[in-house]
PDB file of N, CA and C in Angstrom:
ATOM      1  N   UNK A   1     -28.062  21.628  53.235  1.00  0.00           N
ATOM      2  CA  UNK A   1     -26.680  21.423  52.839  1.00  0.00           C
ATOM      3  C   UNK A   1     -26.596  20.566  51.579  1.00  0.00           C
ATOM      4  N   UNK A   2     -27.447  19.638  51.661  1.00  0.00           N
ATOM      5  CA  UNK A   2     -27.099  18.778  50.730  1.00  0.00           C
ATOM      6  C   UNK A   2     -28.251  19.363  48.986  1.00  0.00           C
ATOM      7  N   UNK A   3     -28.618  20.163  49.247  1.00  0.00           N
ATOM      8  CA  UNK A   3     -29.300  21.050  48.048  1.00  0.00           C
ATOM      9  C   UNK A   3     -28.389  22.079  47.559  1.00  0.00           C
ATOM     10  N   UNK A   4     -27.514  22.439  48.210  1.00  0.00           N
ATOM     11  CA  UNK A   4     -26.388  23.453  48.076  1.00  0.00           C
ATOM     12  C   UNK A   4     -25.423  22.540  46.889  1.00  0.00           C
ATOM     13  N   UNK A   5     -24.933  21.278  47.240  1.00  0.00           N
ATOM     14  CA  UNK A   5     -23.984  20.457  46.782  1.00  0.00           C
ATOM     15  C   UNK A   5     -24.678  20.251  45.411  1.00  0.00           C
ATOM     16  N   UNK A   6     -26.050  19.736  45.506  1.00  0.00           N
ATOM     17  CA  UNK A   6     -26.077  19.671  44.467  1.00  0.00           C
ATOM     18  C   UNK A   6     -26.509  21.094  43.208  1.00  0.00           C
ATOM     19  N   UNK A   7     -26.962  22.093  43.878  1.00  0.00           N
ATOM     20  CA  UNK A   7     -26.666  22.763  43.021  1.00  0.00           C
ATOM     21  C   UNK A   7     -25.432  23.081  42.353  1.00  0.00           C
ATOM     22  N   UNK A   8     -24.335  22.910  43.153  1.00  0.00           N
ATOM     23  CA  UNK A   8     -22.800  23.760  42.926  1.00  0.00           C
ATOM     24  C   UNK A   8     -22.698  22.510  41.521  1.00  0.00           C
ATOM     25  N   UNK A   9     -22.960  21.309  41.861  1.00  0.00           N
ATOM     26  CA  UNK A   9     -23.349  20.313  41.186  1.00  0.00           C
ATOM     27  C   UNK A   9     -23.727  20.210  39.464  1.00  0.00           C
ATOM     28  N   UNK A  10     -24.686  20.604  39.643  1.00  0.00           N
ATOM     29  CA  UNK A  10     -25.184  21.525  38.268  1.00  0.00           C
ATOM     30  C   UNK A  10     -24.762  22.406  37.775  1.00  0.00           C
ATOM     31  N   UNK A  11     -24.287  23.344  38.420  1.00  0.00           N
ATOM     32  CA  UNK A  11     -23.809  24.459  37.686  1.00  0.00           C
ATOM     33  C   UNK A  11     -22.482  24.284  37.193  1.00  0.00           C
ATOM     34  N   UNK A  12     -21.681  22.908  37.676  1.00  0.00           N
ATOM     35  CA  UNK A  12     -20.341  22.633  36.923  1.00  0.00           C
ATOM     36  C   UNK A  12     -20.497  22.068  36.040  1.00  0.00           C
ATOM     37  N   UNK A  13     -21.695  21.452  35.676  1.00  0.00           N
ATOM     38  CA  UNK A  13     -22.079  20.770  34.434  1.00  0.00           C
ATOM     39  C   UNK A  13     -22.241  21.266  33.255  1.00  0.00           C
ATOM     40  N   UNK A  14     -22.961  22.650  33.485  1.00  0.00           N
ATOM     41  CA  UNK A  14     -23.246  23.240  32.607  1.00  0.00           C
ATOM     42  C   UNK A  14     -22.062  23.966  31.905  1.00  0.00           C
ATOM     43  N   UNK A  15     -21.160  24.507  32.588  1.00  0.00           N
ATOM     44  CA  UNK A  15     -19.535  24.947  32.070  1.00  0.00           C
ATOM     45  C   UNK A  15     -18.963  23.838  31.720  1.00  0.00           C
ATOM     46  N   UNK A  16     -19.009  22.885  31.872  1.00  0.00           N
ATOM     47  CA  UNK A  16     -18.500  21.775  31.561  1.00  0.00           C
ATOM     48  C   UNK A  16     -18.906  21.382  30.186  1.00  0.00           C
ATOM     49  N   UNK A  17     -17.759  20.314  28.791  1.00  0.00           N
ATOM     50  CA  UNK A  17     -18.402  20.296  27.733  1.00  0.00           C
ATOM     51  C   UNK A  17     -18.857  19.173  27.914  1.00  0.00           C
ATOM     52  N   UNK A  18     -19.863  18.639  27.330  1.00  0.00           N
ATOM     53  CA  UNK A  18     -20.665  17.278  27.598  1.00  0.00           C
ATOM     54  C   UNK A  18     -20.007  16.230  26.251  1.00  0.00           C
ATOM     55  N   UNK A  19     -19.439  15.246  27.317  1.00  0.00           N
ATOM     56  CA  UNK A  19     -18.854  13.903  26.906  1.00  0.00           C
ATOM     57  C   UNK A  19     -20.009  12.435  26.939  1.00  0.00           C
ATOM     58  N   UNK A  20     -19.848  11.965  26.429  1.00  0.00           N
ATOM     59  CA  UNK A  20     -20.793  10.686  26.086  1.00  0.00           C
ATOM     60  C   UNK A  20     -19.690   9.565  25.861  1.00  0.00           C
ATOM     61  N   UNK A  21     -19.089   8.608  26.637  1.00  0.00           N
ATOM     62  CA  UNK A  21     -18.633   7.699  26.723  1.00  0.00           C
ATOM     63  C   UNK A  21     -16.810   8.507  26.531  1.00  0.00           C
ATOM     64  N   UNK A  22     -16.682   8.962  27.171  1.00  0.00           N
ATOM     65  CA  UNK A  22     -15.504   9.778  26.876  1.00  0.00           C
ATOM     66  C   UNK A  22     -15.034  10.621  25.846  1.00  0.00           C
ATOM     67  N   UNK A  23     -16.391  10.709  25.242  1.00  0.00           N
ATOM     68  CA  UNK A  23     -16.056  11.456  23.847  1.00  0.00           C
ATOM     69  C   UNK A  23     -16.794  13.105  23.877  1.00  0.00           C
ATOM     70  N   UNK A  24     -15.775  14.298  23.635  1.00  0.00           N
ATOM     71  CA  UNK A  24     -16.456  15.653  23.587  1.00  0.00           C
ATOM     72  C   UNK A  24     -17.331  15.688  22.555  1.00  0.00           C
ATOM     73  N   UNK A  25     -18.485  15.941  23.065  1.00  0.00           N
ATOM     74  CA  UNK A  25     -19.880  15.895  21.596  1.00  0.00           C
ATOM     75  C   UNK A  25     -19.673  17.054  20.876  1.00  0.00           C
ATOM     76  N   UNK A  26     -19.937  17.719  21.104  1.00  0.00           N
ATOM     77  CA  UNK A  26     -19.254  19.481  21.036  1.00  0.00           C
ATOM     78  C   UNK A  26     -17.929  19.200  20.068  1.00  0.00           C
ATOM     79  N   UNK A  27     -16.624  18.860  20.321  1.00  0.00           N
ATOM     80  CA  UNK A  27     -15.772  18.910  19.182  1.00  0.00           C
ATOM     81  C   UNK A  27     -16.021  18.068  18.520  1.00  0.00           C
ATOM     82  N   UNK A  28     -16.503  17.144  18.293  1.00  0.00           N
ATOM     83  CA  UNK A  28     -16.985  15.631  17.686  1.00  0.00           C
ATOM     84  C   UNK A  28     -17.900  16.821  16.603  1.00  0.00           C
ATOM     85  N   UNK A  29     -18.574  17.248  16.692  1.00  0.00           N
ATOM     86  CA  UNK A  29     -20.144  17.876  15.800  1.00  0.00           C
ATOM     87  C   UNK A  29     -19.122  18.688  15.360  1.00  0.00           C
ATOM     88  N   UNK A  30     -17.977  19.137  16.139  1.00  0.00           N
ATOM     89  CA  UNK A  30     -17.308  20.370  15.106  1.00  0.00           C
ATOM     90  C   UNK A  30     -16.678  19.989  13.748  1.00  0.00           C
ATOM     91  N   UNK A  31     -15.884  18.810  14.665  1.00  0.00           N
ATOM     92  CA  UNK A  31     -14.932  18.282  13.299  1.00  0.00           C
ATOM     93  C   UNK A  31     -16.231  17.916  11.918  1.00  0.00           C
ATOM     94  N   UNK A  32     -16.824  17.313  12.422  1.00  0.00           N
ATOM     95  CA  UNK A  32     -18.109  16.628  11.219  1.00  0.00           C
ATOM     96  C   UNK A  32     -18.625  17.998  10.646  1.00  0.00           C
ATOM     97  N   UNK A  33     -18.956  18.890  11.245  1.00  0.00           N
ATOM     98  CA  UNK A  33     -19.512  20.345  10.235  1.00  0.00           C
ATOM     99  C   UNK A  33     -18.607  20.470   9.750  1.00  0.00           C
ATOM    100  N   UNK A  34     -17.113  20.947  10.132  1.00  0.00           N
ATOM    101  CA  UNK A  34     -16.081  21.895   9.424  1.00  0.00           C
ATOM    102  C   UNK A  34     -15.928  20.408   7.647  1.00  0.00           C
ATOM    103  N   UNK A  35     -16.149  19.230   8.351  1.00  0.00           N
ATOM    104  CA  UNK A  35     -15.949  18.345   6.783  1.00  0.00           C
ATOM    105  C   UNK A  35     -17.132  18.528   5.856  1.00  0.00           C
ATOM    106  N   UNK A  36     -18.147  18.507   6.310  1.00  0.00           N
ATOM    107  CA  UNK A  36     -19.371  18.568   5.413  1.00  0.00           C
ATOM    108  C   UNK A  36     -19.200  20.457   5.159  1.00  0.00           C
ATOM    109  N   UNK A  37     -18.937  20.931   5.795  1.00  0.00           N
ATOM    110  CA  UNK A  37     -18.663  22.240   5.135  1.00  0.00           C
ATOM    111  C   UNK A  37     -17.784  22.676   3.782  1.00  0.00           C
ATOM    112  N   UNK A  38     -16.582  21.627   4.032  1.00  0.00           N
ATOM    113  CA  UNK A  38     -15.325  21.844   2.754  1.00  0.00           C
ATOM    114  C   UNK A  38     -15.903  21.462   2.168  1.00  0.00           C
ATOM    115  N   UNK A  39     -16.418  20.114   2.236  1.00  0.00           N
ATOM    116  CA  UNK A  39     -17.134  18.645   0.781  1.00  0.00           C
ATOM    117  C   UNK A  39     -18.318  19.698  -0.063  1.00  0.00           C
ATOM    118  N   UNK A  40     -19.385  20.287   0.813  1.00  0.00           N
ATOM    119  CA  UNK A  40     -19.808  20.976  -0.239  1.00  0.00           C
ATOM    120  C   UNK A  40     -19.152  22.745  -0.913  1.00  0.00           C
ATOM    121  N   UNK A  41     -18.225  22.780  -0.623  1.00  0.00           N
ATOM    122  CA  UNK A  41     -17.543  23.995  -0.879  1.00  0.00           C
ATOM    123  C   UNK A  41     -16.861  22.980  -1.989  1.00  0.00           C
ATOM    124  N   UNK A  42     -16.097  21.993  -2.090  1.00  0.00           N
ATOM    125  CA  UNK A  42     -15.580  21.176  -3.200  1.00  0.00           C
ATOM    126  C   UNK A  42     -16.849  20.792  -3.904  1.00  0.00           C
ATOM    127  N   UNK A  43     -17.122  20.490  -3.755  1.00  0.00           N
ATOM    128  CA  UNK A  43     -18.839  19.986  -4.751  1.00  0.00           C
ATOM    129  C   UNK A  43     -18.817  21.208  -5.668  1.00  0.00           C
ATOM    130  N   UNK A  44     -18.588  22.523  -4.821  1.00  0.00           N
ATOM    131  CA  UNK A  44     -19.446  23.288  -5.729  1.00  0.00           C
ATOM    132  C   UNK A  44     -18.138  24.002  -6.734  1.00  0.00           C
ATOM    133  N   UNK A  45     -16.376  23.547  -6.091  1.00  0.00           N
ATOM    134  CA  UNK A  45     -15.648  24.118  -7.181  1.00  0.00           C
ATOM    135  C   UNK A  45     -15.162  23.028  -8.413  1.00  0.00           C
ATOM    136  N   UNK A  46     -15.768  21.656  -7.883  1.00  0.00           N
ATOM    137  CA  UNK A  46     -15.831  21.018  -9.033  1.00  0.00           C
ATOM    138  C   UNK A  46     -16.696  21.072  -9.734  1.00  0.00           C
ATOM    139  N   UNK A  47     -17.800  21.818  -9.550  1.00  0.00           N
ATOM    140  CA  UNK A  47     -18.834  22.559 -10.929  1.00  0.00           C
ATOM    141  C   UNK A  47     -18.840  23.583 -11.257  1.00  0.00           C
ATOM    142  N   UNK A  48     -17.775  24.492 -10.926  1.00  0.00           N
ATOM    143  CA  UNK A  48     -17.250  25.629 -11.342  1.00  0.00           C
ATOM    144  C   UNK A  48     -16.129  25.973 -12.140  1.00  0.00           C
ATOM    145  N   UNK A  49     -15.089  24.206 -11.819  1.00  0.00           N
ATOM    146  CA  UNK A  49     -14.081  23.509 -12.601  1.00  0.00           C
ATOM    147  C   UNK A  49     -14.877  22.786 -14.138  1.00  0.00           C
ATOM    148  N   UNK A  50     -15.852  22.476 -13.780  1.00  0.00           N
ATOM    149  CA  UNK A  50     -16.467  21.464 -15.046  1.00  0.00           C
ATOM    150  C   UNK A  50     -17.082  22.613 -16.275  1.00  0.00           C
ATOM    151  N   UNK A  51     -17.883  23.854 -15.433  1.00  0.00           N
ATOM    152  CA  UNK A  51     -18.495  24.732 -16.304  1.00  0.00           C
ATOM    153  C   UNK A  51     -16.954  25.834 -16.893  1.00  0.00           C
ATOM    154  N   UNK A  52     -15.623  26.030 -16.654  1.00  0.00           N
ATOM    155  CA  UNK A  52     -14.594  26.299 -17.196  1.00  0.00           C
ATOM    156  C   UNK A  52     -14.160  25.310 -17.948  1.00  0.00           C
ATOM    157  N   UNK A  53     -14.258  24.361 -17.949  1.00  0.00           N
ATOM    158  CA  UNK A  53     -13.815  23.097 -19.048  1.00  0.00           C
ATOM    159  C   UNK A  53     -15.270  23.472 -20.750  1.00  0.00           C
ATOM    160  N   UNK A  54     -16.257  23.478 -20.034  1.00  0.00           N
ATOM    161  CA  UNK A  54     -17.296  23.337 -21.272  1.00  0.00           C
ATOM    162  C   UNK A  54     -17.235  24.789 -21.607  1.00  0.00           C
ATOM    163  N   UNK A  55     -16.895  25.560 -21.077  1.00  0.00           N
ATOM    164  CA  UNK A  55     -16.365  27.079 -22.072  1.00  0.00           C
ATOM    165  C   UNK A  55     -15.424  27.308 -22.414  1.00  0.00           C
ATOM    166  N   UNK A  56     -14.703  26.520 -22.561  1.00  0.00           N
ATOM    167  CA  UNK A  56     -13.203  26.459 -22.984  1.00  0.00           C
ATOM    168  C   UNK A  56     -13.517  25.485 -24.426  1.00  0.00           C
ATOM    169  N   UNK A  57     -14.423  24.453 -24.098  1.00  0.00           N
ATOM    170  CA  UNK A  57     -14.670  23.853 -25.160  1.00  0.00           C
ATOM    171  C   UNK A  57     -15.092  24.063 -26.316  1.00  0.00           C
ATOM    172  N   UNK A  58     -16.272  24.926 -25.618  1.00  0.00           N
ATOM    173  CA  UNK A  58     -17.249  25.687 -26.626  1.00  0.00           C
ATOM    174  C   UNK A  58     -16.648  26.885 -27.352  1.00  0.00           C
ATOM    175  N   UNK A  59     -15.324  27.215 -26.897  1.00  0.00           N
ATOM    176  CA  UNK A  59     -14.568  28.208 -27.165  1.00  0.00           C
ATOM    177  C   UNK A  59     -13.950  27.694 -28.555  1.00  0.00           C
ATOM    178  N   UNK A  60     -13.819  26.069 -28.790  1.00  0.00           N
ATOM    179  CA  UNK A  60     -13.107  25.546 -29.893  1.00  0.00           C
ATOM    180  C   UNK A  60     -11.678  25.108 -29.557  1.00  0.00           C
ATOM    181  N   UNK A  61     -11.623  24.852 -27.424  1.00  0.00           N
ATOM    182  CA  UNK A  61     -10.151  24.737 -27.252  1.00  0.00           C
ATOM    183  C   UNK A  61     -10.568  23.006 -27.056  1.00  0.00           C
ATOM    184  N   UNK A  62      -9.563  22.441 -26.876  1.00  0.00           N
ATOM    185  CA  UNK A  62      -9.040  20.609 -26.877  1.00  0.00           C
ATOM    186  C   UNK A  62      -9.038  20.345 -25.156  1.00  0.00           C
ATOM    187  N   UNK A  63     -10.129  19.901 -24.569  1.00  0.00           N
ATOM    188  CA  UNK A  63     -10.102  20.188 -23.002  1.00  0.00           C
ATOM    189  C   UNK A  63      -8.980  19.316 -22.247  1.00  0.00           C
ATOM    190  N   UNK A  64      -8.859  17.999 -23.377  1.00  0.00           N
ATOM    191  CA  UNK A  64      -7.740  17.142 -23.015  1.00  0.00           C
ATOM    192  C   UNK A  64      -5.991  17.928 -22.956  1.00  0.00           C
ATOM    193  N   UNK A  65      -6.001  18.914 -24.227  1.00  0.00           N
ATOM    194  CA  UNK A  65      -4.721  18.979 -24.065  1.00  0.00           C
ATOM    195  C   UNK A  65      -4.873  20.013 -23.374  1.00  0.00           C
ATOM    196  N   UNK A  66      -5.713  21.011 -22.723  1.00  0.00           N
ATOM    197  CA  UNK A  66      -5.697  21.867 -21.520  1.00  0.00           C
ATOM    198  C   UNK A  66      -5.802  21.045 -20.267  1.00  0.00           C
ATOM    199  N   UNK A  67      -5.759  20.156 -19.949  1.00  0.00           N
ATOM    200  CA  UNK A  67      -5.992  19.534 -18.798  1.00  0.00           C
ATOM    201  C   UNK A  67      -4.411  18.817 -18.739  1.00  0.00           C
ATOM    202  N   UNK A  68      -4.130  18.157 -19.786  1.00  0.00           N
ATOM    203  CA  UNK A  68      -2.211  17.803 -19.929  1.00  0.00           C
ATOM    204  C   UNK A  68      -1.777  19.094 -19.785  1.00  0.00           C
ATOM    205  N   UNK A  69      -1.899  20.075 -19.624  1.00  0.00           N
ATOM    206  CA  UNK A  69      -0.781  21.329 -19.694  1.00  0.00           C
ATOM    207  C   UNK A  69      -1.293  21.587 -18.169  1.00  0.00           C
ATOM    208  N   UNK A  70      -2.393  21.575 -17.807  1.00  0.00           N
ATOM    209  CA  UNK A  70      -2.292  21.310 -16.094  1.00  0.00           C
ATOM    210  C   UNK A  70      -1.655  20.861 -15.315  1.00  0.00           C
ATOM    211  N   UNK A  71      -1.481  19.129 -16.017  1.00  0.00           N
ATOM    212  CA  UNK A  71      -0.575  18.736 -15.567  1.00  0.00           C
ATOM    213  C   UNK A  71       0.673  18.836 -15.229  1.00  0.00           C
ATOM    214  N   UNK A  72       1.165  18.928 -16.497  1.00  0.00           N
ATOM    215  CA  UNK A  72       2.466  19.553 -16.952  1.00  0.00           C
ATOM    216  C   UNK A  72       2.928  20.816 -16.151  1.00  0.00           C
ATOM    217  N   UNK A  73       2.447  21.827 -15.443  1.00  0.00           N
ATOM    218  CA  UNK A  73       2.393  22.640 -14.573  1.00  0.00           C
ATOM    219  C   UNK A  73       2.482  23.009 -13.335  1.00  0.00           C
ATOM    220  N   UNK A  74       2.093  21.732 -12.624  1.00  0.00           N
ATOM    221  CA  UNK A  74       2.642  21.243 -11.781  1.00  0.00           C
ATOM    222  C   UNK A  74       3.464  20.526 -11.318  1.00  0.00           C
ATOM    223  N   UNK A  75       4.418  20.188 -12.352  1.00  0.00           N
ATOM    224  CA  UNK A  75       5.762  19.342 -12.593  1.00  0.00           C
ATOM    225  C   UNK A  75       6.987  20.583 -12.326  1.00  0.00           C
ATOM    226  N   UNK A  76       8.087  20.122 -12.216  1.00  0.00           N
ATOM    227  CA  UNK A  76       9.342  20.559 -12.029  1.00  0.00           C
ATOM    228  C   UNK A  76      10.066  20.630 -13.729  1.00  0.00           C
ATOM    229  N   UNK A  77      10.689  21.341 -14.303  1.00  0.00           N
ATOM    230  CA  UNK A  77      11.529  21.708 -15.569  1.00  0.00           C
ATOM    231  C   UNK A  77      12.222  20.109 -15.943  1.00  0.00           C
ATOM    232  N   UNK A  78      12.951  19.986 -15.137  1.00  0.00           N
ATOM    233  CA  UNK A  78      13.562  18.652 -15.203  1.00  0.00           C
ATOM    234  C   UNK A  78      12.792  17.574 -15.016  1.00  0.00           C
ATOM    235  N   UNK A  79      11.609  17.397 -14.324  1.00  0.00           N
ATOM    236  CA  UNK A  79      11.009  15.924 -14.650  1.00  0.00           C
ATOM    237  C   UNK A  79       9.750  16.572 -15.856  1.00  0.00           C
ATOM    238  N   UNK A  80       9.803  17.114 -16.762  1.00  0.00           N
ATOM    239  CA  UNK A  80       8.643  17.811 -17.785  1.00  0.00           C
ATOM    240  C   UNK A  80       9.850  17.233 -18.665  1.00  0.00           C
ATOM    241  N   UNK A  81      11.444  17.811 -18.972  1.00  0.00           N
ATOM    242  CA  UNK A  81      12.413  17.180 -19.825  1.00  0.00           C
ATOM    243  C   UNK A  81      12.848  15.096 -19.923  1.00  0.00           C
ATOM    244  N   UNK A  82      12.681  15.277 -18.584  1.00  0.00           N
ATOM    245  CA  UNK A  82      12.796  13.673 -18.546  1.00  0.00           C
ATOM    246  C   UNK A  82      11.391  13.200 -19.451  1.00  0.00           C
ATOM    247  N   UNK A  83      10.584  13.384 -18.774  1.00  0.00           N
ATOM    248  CA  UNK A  83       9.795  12.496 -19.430  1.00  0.00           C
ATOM    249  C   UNK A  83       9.192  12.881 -20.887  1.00  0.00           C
ATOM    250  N   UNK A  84       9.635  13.972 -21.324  1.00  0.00           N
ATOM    251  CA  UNK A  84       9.182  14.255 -22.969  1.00  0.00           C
ATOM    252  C   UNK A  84      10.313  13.632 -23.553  1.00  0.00           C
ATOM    253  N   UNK A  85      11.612  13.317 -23.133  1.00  0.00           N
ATOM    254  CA  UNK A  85      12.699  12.551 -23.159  1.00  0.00           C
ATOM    255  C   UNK A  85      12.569  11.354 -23.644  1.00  0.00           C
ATOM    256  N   UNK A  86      12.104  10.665 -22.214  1.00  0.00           N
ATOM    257  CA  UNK A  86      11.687   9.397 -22.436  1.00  0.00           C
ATOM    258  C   UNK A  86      10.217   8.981 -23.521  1.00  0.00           C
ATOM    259  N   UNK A  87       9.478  10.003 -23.748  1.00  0.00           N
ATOM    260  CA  UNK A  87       8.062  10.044 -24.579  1.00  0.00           C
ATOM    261  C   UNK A  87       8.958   9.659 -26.081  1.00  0.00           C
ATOM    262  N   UNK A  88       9.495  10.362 -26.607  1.00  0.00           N
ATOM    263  CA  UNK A  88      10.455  10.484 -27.952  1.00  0.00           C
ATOM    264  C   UNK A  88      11.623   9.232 -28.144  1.00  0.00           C
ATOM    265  N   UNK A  89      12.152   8.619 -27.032  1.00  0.00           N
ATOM    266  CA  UNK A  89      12.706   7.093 -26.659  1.00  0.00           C
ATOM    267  C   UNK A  89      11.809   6.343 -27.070  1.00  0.00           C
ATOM    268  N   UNK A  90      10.880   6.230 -26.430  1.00  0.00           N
ATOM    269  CA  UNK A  90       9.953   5.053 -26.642  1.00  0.00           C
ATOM    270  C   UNK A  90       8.996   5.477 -28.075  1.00  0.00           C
ATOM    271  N   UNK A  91       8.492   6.083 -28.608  1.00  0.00           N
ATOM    272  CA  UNK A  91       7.675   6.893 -29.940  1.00  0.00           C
ATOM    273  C   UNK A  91       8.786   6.491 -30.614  1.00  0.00           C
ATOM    274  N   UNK A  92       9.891   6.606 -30.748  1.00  0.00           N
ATOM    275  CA  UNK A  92      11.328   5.855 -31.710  1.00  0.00           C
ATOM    276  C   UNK A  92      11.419   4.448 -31.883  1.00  0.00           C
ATOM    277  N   UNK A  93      11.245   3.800 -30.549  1.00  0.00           N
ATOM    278  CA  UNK A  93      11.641   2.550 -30.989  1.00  0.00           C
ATOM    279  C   UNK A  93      10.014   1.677 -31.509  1.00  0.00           C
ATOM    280  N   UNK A  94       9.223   2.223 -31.269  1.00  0.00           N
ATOM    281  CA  UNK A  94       7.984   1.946 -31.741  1.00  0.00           C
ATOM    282  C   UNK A  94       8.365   2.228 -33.358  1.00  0.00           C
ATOM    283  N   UNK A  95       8.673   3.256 -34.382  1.00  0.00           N
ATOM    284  CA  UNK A  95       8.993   3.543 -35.053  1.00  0.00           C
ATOM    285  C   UNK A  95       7.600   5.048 -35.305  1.00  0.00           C
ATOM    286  N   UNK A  96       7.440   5.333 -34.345  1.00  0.00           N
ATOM    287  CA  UNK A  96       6.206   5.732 -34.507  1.00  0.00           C
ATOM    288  C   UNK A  96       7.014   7.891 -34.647  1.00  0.00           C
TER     289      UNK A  96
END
């Protein structure tokens, strides 16, 4: 009887996900792959971002003012007017 128990014993263990101080190891290892998975998927489109910058360069384009028009692109009409607004305010009283 008591070999029965503990088999039934075991075999709920094994369906069972294995916790270590209350913690699921199993989703714990998931979350940590799925991050080290993005980080080098970003690793590799920020050198896919850097090698489009140095052919753009080599092209004879200004990587700075392609990277301000990035910016600029992700702005709204009205805060792109405000602040070329305010750019030409202040470039004035500078006398510049």
């Amino acid at each position: 009887m008591l070999a029965e128990i503990e088999d039934t014993t075991q075999a709920e263990d094994v369906a069972a996900p294995i916790a270590v101080g209350g913690i699921a190891v199993e989703r714990l290892c998931s979350f940590i792959e799925r991050v080290e998975r993005l980080d080098e998927e970003r690793k590799a489109l920020t050198s896919d971002i850097k090698d489009i910058f140095n052919e753009a360069k080599s092209a004879g384009f200004d990587v700075k003012t392609i990277k301000q028009i990035l910016k600029l692109r992700k702005l709204e009409p009205t805060e792109i007017e405000e602040m070329e607004t305010l750019l030409h305010i202040y470039m004035r009283s500078l006398g510049m």
